[in-house]
Protein backbone atom coordinates (compact mmCIF):
# COMPACT_ATOMS: atom_id res chain seq x y z
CA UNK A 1 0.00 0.00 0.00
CA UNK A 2 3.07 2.36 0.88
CA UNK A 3 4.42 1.76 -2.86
CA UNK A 4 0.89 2.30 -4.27
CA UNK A 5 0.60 5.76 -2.55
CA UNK A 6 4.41 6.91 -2.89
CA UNK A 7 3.53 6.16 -7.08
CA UNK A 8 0.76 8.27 -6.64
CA UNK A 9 2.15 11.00 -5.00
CA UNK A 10 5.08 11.19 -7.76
CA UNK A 11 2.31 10.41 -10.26
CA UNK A 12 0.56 14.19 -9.18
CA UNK A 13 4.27 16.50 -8.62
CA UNK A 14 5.02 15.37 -12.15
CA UNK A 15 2.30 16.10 -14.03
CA UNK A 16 2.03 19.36 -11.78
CA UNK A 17 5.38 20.21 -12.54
CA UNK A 18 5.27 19.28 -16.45
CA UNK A 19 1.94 21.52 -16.65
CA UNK A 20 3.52 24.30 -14.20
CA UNK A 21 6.43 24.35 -16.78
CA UNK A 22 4.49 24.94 -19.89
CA UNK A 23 1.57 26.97 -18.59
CA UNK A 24 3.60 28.70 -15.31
CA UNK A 25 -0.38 28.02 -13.37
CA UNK A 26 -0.59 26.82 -10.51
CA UNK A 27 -4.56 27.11 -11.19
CA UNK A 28 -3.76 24.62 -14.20
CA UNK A 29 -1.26 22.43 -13.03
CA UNK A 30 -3.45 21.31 -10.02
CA UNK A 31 -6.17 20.88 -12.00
CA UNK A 32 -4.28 18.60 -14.80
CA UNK A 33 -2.93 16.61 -11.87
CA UNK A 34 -6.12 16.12 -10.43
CA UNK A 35 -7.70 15.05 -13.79
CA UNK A 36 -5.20 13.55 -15.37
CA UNK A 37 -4.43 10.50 -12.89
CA UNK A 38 -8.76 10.24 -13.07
CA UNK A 39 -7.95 9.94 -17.09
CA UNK A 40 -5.01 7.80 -17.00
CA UNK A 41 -7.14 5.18 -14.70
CA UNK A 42 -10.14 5.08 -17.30
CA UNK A 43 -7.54 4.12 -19.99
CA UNK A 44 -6.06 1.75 -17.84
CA UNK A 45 -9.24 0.15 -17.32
CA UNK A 46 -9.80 -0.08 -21.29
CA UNK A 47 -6.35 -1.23 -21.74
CA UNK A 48 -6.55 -4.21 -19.67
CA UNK A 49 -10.02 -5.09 -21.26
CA UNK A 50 -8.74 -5.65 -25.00
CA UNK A 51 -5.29 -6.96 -23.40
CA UNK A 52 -7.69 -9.91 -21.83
CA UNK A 53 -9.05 -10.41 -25.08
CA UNK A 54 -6.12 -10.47 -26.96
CA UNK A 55 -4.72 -13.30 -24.37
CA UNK A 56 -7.86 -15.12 -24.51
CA UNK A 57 -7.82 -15.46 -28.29
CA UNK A 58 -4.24 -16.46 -28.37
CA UNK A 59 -4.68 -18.59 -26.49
CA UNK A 60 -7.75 -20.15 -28.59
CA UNK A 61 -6.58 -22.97 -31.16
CA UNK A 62 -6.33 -22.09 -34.66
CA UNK A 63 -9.01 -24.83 -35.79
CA UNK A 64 -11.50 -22.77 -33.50
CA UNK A 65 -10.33 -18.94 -35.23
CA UNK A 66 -12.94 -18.08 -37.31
CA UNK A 67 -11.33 -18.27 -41.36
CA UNK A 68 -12.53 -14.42 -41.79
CA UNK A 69 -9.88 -13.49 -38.48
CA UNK A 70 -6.87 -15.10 -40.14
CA UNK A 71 -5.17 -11.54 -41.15
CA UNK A 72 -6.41 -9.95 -37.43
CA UNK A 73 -4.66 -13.30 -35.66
CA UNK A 74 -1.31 -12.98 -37.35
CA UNK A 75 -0.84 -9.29 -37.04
């Protein structure tokens, strides 16, 4: 739990400081790093949804791939 909030707490002084450096507001940068970890959590949730998909149809035999999904499977 300690690493999980010491990654978050990095997680908000960087994108504070990267939006304090090209804006120079403090008004801004707090408000990207309170949305942006918010955004970065939806994608993550997304991202781990068509990575479990991906996995699962690896991980299907060939036989079972539908013909039309060759090109899709082999990309």
């Amino acid at each position: 739990m300690l690493k999980t909030l010491t990654f978050t707490l990095m997680h908000f002084c960087i994108a504070f400081g990267v939006t304090y450096a090209l804006t120079g507001s403090v008004a801004a940068s707090g408000l990207v790093a309170a949305i942006e970890p918010l955004c970065n959590s939806v994608g993550f949730y997304f991202h781990e949804k068509i990575w479990q998909r991906f996995e699962r149809n690896r991980k299907q035999p060939a036989a079972q791939r539908p013909k039309h999904a060759w090109l899709h499977h082999h990309a």
